[in-house]
Protein backbone atom coordinates (compact mmCIF):
# COMPACT_ATOMS: atom_id res chain seq x y z
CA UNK A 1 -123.22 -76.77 3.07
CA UNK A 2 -122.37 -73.66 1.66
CA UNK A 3 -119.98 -73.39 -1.50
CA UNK A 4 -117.50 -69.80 -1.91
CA UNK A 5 -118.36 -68.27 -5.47
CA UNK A 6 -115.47 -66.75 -7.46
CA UNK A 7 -115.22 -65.11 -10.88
CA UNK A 8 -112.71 -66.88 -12.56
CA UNK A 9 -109.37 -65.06 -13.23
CA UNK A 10 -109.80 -64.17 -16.90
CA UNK A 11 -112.81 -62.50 -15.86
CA UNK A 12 -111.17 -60.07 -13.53
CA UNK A 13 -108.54 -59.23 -16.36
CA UNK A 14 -111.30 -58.50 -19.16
CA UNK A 15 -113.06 -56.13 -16.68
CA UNK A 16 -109.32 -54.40 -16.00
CA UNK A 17 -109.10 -53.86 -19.61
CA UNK A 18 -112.52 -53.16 -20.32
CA UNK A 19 -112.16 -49.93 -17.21
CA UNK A 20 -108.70 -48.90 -18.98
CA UNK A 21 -110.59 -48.48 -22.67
CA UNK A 22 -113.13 -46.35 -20.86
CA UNK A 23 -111.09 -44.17 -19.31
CA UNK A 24 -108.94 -44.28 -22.78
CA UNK A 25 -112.19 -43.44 -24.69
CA UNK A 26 -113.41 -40.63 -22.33
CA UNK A 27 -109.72 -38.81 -22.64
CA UNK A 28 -109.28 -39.31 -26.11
CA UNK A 29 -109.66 -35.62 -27.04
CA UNK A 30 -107.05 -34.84 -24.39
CA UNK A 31 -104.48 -37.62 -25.43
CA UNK A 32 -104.33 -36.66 -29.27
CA UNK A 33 -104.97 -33.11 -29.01
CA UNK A 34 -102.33 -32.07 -26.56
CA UNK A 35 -99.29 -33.56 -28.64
CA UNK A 36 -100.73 -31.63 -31.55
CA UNK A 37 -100.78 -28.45 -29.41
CA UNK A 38 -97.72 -28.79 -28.60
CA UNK A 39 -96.25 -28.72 -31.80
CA UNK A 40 -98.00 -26.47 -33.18
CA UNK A 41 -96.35 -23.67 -30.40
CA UNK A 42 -92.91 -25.38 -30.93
CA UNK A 43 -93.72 -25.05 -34.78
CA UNK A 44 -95.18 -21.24 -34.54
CA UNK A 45 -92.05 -20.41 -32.10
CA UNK A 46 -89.54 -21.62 -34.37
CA UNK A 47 -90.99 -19.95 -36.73
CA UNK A 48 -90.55 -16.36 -35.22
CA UNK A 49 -87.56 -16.93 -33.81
CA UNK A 50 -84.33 -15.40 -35.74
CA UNK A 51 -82.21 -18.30 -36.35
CA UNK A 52 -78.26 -17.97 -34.92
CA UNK A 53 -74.85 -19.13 -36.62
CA UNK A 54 -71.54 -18.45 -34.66
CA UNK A 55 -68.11 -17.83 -37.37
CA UNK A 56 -65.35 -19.20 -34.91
CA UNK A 57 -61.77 -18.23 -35.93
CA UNK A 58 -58.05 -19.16 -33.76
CA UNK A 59 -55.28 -17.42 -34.58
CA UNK A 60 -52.07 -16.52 -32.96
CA UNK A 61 -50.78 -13.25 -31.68
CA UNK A 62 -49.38 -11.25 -34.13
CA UNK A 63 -45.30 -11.33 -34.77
CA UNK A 64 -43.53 -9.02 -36.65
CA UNK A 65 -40.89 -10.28 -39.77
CA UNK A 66 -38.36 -10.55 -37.51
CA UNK A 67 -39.31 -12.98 -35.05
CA UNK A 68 -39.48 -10.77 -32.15
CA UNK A 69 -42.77 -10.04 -30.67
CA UNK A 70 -44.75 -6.59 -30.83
CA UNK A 71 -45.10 -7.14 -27.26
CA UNK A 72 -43.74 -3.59 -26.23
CA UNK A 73 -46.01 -2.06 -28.95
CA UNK A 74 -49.05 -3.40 -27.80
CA UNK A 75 -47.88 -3.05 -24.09
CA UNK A 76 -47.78 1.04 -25.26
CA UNK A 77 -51.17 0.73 -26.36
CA UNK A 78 -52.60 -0.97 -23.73
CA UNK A 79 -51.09 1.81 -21.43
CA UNK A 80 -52.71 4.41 -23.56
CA UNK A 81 -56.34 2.61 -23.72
CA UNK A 82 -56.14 2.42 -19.78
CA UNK A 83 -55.70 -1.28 -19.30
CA UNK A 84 -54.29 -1.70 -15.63
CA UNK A 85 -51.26 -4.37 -16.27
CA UNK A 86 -49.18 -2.79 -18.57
CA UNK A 87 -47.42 -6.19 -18.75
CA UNK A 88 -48.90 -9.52 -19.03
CA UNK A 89 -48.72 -11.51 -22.09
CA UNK A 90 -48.97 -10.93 -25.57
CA UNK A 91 -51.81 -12.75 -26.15
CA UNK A 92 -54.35 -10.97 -23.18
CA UNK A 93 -52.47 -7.46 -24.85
CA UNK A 94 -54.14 -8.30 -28.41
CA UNK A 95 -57.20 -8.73 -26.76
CA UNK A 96 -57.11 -6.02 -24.90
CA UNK A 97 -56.40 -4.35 -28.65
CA UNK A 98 -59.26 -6.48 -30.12
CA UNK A 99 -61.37 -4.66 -27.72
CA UNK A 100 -60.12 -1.18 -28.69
CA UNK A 101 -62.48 1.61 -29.84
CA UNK A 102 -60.36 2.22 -32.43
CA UNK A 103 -60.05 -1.25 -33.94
CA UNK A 104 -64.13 -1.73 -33.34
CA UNK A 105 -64.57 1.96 -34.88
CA UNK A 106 -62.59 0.81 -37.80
CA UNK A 107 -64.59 -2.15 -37.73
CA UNK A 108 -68.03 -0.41 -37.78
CA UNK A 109 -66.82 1.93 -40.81
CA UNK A 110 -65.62 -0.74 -42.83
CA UNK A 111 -68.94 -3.16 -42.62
CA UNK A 112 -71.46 -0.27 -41.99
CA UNK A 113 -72.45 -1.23 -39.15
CA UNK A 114 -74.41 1.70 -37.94
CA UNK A 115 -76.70 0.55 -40.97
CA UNK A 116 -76.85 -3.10 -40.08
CA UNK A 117 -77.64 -2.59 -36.39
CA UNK A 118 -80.03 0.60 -37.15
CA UNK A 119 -77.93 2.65 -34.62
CA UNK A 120 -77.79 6.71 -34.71
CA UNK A 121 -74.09 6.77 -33.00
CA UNK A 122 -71.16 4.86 -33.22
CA UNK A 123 -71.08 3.96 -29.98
CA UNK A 124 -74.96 2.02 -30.23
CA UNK A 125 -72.83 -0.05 -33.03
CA UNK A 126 -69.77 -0.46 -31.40
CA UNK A 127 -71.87 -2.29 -28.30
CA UNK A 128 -73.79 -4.37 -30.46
CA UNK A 129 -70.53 -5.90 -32.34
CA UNK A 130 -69.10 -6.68 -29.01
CA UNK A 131 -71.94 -7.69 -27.35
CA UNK A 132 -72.07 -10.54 -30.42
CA UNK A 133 -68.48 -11.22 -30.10
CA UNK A 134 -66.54 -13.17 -27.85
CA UNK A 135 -62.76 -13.53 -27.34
CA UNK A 136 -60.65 -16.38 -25.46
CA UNK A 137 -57.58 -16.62 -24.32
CA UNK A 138 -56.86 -20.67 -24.71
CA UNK A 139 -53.79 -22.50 -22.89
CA UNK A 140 -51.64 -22.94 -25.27
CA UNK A 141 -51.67 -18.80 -26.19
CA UNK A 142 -54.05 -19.35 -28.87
CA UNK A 143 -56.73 -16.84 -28.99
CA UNK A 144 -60.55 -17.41 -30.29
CA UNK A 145 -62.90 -15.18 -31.48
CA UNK A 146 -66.72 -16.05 -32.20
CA UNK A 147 -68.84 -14.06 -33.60
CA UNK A 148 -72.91 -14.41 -33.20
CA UNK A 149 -75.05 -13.14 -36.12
CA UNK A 150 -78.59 -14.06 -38.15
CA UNK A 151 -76.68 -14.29 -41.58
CA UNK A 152 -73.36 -16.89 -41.51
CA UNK A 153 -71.85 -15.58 -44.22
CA UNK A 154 -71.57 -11.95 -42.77
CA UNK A 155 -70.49 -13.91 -39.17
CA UNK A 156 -67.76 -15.28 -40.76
CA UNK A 157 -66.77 -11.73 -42.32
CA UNK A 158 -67.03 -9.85 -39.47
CA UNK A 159 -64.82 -12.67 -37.70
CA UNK A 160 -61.92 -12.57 -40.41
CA UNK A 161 -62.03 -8.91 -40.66
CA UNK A 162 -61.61 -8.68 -36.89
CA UNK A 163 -58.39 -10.59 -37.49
CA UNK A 164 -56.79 -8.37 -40.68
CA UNK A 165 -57.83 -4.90 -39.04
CA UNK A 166 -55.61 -6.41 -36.09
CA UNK A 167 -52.89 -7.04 -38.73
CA UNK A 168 -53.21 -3.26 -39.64
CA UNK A 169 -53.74 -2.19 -36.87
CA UNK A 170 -50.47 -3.64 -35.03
CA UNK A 171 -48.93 -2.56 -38.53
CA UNK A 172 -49.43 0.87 -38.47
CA UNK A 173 -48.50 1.59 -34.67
CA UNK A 174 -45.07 -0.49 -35.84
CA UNK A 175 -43.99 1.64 -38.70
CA UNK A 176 -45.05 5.09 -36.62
CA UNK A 177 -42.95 4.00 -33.54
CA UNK A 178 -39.89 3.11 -36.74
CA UNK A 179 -40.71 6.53 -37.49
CA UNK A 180 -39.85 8.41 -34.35
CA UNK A 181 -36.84 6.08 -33.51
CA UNK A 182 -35.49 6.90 -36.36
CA UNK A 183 -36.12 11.11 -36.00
CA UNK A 184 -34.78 10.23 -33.04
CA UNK A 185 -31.29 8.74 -34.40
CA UNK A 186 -31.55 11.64 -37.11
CA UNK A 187 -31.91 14.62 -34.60
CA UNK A 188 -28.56 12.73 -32.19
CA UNK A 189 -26.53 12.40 -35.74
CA UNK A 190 -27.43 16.68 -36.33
CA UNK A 191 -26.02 16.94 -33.00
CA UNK A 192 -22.97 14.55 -33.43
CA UNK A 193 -22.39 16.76 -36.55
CA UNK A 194 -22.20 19.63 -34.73
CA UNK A 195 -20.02 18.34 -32.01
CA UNK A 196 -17.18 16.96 -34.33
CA UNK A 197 -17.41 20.27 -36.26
CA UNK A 198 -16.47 22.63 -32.87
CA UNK A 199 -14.17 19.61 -32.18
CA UNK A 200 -12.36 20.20 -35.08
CA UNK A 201 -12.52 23.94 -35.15
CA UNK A 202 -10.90 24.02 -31.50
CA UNK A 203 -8.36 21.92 -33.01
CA UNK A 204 -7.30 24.05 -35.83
CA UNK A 205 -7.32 26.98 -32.92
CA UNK A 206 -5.09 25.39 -30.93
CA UNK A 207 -2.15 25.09 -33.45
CA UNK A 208 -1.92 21.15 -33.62
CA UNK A 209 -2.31 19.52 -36.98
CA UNK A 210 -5.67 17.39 -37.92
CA UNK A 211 -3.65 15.05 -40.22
CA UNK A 212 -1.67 13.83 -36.97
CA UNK A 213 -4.78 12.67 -35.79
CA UNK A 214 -5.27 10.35 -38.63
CA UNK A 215 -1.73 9.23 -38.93
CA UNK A 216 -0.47 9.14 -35.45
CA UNK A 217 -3.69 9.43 -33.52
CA UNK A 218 -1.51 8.23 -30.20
CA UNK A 219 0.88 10.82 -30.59
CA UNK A 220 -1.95 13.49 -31.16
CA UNK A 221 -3.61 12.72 -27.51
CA UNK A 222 -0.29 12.99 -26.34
CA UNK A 223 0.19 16.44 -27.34
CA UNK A 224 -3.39 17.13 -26.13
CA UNK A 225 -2.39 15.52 -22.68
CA UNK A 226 0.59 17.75 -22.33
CA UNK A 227 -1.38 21.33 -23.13
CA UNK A 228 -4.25 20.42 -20.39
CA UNK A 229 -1.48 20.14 -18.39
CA UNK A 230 0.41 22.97 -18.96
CA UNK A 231 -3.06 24.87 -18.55
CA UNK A 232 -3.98 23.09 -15.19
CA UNK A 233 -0.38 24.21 -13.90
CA UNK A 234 -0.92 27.75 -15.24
CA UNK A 235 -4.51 28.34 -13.56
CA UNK A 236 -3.04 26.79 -9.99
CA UNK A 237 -0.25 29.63 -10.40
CA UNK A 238 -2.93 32.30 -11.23
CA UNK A 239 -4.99 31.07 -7.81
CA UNK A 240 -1.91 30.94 -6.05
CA UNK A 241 -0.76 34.27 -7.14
CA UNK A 242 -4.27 36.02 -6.55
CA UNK A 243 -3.73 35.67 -2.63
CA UNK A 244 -0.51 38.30 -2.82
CA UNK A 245 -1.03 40.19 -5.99
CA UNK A 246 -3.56 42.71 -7.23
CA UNK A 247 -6.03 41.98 -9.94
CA UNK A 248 -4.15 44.56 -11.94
CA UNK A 249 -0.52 44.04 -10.76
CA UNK A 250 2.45 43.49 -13.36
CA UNK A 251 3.19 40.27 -12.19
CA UNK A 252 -0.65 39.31 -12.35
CA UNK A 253 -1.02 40.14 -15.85
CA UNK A 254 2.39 38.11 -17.09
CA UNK A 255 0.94 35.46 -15.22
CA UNK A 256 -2.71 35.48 -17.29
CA UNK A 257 -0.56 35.93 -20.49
């Protein structure tokens, strides 16, 4: 009679265990030296790498003391700079302004930026800001500016100034456009002037008195009513006399006088 020999259970498991050291022991190099590998590159990269902050400010579109917005002022400039819609909002218009080269010019002056970016023309600086800046238009008319730099102190500068050389900016085109309005109003009150003075000159010609006009003004136009009328019936009896008389006739000449 033949008897089936097995290795017990707890046999089979030691030999598992005994295979998985083994294989454990033979990649042991491997197991402990990758890790270390890998962070020593993650280490050496970090290392290299420039490190990042972004200055994030929100404001809201500028508003003149008044209350009213400098919507038509910035819609101006935004026609000038070429921006196709003339008209949307306030807040896409300051962008738009944000965006300016004169704003960013001001900008690279004031920060000396041609220094900081190592650029030969204005324009190399004037890329580089905006190519670290971004600007968002939020819901509820907000807008948000962030600005991307190695040093977070100068980040946050370059994001506040950004926001005063709007303030300026918007200023100045506000008190030049007061400016010509009010040339404007001064050249219309030369010629108002003017017009009262041959006003009152034709007056005196004509015989009536100017202190009747400030007394009895009504009784004044009445008197002015009754001469234009007296002259419209004198030129219809000069054309209707021209058809029969001579230029130089008697009757002619009483007529004219």
């Amino acid at each position: 009679m033949r008897e089936n020999l097995s290795e017990p259970p707890s046999m089979e498991h030691e030999a598992n265990f005994l295979d998985l050291l083994i294989v454990f022991g033979e990649n042991l190099r491997l197991l402990i030296l990758l890790p270390i590998m890998a962070g020593l590159i993650s280490l050496g990269l970090t290392y290299f790498m420039e490190p990042v902050f972004t200055a994030e400010t929100v404001f809201l579109p500028p508003v003149d003391e008044g209350g009213s917005s400098v919507t038509g002022d910035l819609a101006g400039l935004a026609a000038l700079a070429g921006v196709r819609d003339a008209n949307t909002n306030n807040a896409e218009q300051v962008v738009s302004l944000l965006k300016s080269t004169t704003l960013l010019d001001r900008m690279v002056d004031l920060h000396d930026l041609k220094i900081y970016f190592k650029s030969e023309l204005n324009k190399q600086a004037r890329d580089n800001l905006s190519s670290r800046t971004k600007i968002k238009v939020e819901n509820d008319g907000l807008i948000t500016l962030k600005y991307t730099g190695p040093d977070p102190l100068f980040a946050a500068e370059i994001a506040n100034s950004y926001v005063s050389q709007l303030k300026i900016l918007t200023s100045e085109f506000a008190f030049s456009e007061a400016q010509r309005r009010r040339k404007f109003l001064e050249l219309k009150y030369e010629e108002t002037k003017i017009e009262v003075s041959n006003a009152l000159a034709k007056l005196k010609n004509s015989g009536l008195d100017i202190e009747l006009f400030r007394v009895y003004p009504e009784l004044a136009m009445g008197s002015i009513a009754n001469l234009r009328e007296k002259i419209a019936e004198k030129e219809i009896e000069i054309k209707s006399s021209e058809t029969y008389l001579a230029a130089n006739s008697i009757g002619m000449k009483t007529s004219r006088s």
